[in-house]
C-alpha atoms as a PDB file:
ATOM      1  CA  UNK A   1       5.674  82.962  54.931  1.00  0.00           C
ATOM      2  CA  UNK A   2       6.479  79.501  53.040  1.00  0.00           C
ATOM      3  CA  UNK A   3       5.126  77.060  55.022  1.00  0.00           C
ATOM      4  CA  UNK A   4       7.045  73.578  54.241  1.00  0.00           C
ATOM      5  CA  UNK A   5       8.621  70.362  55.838  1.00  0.00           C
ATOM      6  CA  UNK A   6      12.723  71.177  55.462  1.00  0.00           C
ATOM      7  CA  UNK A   7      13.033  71.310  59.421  1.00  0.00           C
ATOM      8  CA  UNK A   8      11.531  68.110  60.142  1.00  0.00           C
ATOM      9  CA  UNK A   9      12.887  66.341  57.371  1.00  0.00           C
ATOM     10  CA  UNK A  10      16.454  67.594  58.177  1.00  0.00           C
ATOM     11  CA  UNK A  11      15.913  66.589  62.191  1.00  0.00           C
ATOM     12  CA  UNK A  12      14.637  63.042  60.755  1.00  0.00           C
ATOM     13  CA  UNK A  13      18.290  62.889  59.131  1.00  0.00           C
ATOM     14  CA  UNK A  14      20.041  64.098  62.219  1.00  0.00           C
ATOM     15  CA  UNK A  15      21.508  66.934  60.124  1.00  0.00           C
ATOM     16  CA  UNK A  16      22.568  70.279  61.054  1.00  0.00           C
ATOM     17  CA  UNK A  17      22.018  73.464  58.374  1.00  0.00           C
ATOM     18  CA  UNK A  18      25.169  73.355  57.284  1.00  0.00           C
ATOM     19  CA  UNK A  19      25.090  69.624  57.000  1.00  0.00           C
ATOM     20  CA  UNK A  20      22.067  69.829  55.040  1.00  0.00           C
ATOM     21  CA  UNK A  21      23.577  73.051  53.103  1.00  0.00           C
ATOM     22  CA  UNK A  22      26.436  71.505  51.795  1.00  0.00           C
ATOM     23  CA  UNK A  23      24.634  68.172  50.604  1.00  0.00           C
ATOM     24  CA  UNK A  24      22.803  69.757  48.339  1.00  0.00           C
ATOM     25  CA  UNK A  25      24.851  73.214  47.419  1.00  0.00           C
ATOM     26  CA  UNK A  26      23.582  76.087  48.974  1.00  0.00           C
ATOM     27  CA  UNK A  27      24.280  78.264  52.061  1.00  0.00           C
ATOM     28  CA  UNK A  28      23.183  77.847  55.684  1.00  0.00           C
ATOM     29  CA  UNK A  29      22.018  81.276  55.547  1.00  0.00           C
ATOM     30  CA  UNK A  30      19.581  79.816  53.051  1.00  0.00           C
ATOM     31  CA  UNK A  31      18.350  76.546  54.992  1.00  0.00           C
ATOM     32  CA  UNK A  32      17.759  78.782  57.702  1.00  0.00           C
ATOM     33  CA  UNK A  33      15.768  80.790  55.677  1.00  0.00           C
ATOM     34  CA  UNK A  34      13.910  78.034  54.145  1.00  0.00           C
ATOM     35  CA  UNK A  35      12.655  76.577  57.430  1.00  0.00           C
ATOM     36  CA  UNK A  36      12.040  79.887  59.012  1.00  0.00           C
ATOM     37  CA  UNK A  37       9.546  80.216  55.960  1.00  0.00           C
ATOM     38  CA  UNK A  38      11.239  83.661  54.946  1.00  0.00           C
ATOM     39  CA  UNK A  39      13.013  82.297  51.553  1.00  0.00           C
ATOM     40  CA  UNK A  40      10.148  81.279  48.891  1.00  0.00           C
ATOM     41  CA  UNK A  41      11.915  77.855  47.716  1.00  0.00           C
ATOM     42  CA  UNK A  42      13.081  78.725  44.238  1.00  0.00           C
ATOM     43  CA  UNK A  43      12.062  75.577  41.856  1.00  0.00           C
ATOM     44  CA  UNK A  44      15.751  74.238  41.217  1.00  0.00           C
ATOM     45  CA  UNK A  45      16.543  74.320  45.631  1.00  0.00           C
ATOM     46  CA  UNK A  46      13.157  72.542  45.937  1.00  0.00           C
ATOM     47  CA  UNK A  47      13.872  69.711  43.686  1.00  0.00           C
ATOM     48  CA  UNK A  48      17.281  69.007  45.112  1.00  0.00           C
ATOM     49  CA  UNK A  49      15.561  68.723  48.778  1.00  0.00           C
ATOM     50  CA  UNK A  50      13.077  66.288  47.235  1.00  0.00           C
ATOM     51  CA  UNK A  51      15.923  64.013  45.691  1.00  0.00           C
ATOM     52  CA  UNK A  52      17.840  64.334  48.247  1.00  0.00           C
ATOM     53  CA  UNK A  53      15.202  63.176  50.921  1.00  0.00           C
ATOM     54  CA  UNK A  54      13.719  61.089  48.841  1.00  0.00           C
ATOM     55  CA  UNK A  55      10.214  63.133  49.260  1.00  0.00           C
ATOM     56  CA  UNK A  56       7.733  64.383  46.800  1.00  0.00           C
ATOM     57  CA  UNK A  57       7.425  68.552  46.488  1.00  0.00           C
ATOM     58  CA  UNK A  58       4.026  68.582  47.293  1.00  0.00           C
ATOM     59  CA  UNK A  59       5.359  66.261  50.732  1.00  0.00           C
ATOM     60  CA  UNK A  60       7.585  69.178  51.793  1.00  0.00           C
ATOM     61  CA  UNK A  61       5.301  72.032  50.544  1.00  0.00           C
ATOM     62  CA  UNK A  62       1.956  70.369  52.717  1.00  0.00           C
ATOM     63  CA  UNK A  63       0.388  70.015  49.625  1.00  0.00           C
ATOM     64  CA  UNK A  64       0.494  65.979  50.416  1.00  0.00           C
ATOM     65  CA  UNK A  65       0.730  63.649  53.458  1.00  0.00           C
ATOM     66  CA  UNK A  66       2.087  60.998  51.171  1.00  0.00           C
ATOM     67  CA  UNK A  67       6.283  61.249  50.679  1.00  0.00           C
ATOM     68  CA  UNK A  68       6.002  59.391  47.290  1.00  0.00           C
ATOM     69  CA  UNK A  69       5.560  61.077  44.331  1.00  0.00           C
ATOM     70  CA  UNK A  70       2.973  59.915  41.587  1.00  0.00           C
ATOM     71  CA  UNK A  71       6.012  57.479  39.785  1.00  0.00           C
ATOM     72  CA  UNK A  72       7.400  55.921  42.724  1.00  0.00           C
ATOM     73  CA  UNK A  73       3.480  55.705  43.710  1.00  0.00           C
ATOM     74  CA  UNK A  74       2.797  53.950  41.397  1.00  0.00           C
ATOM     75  CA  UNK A  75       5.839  51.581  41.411  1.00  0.00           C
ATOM     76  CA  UNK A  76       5.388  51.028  45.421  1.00  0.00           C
ATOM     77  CA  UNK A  77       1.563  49.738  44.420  1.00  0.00           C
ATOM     78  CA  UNK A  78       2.699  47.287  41.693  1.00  0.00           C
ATOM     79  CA  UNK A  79       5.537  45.826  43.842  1.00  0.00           C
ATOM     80  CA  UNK A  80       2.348  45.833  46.748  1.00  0.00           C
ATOM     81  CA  UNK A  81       0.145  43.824  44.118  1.00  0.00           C
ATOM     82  CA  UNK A  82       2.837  41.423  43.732  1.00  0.00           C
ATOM     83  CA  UNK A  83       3.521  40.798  46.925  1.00  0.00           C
ATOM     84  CA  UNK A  84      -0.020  40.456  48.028  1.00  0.00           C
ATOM     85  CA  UNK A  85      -0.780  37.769  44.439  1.00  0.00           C
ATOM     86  CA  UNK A  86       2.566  35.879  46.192  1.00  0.00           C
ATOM     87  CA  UNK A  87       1.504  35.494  49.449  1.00  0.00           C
ATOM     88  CA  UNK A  88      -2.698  34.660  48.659  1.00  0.00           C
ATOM     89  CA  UNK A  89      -0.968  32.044  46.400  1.00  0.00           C
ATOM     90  CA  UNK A  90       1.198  30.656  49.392  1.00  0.00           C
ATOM     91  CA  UNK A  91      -1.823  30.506  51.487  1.00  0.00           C
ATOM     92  CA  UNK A  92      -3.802  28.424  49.505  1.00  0.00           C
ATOM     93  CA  UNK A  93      -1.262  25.746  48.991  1.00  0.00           C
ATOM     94  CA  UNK A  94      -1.164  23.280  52.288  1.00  0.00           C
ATOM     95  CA  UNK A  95       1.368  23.085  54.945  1.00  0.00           C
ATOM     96  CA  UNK A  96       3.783  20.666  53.536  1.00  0.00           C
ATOM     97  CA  UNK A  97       4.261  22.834  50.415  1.00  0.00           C
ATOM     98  CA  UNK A  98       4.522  25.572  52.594  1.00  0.00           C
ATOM     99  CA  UNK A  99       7.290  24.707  54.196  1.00  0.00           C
ATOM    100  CA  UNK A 100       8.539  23.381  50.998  1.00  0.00           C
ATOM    101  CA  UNK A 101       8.365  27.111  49.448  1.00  0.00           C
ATOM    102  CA  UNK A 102      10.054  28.769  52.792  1.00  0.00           C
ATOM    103  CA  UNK A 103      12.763  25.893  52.298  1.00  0.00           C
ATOM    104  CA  UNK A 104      13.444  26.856  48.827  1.00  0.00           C
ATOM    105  CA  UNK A 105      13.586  30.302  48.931  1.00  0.00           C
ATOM    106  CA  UNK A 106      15.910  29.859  52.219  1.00  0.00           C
ATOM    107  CA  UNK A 107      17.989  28.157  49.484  1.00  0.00           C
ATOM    108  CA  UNK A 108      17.866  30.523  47.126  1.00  0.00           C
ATOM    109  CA  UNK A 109      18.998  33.467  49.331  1.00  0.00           C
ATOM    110  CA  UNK A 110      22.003  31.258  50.253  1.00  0.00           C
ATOM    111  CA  UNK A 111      23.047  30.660  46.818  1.00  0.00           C
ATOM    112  CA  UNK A 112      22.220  34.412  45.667  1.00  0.00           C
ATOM    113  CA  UNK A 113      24.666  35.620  49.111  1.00  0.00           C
ATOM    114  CA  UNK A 114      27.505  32.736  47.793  1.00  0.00           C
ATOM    115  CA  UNK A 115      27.598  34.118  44.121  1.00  0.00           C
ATOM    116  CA  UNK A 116      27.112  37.557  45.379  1.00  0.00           C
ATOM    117  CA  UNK A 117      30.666  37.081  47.520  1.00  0.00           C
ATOM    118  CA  UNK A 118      32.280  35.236  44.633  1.00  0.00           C
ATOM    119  CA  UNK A 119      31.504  38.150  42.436  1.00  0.00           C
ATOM    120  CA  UNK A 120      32.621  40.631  44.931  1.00  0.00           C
ATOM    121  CA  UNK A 121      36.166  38.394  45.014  1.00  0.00           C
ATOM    122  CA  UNK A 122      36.573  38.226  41.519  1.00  0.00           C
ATOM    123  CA  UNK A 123      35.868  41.548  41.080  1.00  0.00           C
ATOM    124  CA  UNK A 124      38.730  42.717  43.370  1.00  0.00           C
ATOM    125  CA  UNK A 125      41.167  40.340  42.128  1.00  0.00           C
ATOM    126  CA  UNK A 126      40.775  42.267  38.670  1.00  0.00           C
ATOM    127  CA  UNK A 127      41.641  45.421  40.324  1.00  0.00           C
END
């Protein structure tokens, strides 16, 4: 038996088997399989699972706890780091600058949403 984490990760989705089968090429007969632990989860099956749930392997074989793999890890911790530099920086400045900072990026969201339409307009005049 093959323990592993298809089942759950499938209910998370609100998939059924076949849902699940077609996404990612394979037979029902298989998923089934897979989750009843009867199939051993040939390398190529097991990778397309983990892309398509956005999981590591070891996440759906129980060899981890932690759904990242080592890359996107690693890339969760730097964008952690700067998040964490941004926001001891913002505490250290006083209130009025503060406010100042949440002003400005309020600001910049608005323009970012205004260009973002324009370019979305543009774009589908071309077409």
């Amino acid at each position: 038996m093959v323990r592993n984490r298809v089942k759950e990760l499938r209910k998370e989705r609100k998939l059924r088997q076949e849902e699940l089968a077609g996404r990612i090429n394979i037979s029902q007969q298989t998923v089934s399989r897979i989750e009843n632990g009867d199939n051993a989860l040939a390398a190529d099956i097991l990778m397309s699972l983990a892309n398509y749930f956005g999981v590591s392997i070891d996440y759906i074989l129980y060899r981890s706890d932690s759904r990242r793999g080592v890359e996107s890890q690693t890339e969760f911790n730097e964008i952690q780091e700067r998040n964490y530099n941004l926001c001891r920086r913002y505490e250290q400045l006083n209130l009025k600058n503060q406010e100042l900072i949440l002003n400005l990026t309020e600001e910049l969201e608005n323009s970012q949403r205004v260009k973002e339409e324009l370019g979305k307009k543009k774009k589908g005049t071309e077409e």
